[in-house]
C-alpha atoms as a PDB file:
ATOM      1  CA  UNK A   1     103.551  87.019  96.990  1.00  0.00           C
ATOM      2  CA  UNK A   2     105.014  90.491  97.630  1.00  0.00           C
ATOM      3  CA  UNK A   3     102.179  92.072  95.225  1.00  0.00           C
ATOM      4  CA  UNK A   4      99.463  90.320  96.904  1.00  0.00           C
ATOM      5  CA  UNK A   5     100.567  91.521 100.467  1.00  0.00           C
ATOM      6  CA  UNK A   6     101.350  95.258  99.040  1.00  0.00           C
ATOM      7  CA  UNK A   7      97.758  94.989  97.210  1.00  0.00           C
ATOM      8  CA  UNK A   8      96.162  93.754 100.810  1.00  0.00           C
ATOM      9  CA  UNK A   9      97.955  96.254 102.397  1.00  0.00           C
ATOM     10  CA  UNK A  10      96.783  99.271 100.391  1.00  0.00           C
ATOM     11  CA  UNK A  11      93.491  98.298  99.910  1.00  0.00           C
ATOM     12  CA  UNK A  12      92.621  97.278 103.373  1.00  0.00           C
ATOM     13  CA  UNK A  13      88.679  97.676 102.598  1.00  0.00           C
ATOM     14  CA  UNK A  14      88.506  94.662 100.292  1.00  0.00           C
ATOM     15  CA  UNK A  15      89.492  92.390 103.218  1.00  0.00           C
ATOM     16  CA  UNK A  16      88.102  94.106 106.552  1.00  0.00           C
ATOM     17  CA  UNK A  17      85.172  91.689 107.757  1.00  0.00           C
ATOM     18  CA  UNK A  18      81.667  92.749 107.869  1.00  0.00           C
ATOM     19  CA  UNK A  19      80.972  93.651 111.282  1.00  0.00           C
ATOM     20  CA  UNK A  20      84.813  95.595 111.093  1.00  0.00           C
ATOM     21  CA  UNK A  21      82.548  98.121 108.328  1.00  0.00           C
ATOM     22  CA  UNK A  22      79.585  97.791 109.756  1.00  0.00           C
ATOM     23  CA  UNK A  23      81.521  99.422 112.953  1.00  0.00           C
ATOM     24  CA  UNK A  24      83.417 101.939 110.729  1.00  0.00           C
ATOM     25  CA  UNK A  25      79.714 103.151 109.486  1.00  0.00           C
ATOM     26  CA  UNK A  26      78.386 103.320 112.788  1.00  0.00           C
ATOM     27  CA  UNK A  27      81.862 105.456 113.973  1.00  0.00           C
ATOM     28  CA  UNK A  28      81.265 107.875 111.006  1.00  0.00           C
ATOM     29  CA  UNK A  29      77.832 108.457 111.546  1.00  0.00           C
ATOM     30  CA  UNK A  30      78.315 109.378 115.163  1.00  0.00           C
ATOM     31  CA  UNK A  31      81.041 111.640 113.846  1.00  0.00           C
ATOM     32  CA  UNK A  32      78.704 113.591 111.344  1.00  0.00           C
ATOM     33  CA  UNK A  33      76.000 113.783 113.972  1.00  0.00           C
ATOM     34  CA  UNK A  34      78.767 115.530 116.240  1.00  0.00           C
ATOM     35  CA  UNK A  35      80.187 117.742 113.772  1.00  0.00           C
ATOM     36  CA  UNK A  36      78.078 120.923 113.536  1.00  0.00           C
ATOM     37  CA  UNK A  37      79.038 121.182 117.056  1.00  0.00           C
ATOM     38  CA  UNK A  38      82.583 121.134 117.086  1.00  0.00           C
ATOM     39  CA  UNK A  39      83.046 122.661 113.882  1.00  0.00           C
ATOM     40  CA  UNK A  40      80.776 126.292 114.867  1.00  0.00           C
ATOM     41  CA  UNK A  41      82.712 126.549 118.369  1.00  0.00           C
ATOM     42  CA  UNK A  42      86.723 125.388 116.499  1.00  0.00           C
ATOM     43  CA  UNK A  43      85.700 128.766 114.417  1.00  0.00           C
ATOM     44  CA  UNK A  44      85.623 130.841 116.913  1.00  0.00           C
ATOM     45  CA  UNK A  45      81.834 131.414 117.226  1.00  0.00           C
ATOM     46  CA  UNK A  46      80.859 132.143 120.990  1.00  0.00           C
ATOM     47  CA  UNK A  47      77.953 130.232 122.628  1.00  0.00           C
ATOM     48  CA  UNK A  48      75.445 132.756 123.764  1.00  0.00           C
ATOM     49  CA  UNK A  49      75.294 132.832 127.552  1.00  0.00           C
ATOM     50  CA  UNK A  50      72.212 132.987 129.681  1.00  0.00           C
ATOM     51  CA  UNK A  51      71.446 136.772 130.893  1.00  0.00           C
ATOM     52  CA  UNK A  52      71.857 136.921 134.762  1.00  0.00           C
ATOM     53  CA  UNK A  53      69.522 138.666 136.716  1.00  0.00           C
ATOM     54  CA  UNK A  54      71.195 140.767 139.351  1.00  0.00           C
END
């Protein structure tokens, strides 16, 4: 019995349901969509700033 829980618990894939990974897709792919984003301005690259006219 102690197997079967440690096997459940470290392979927790195997028994999520299917809407569980359908969410966990959906969650990722927002995440890759976002990261380009996050990732240029975490580096230290500035966002160029509208001139203002004076």
């Amino acid at each position: 019995m102690d197997d079967l829980l440690e096997y459940e618990r470290t392979h927790e894939i195997a028994f999520a349901s299917p809407r569980a990974l359908l969410e966990a897709r959906m969650i990722e792919a927002m995440d890759k969509a976002r990261r380009p984003h996050r990732r240029a301005h975490r580096n230290g690259v500035a966002h160029r700033r509208k001139a203002v006219a004076r």
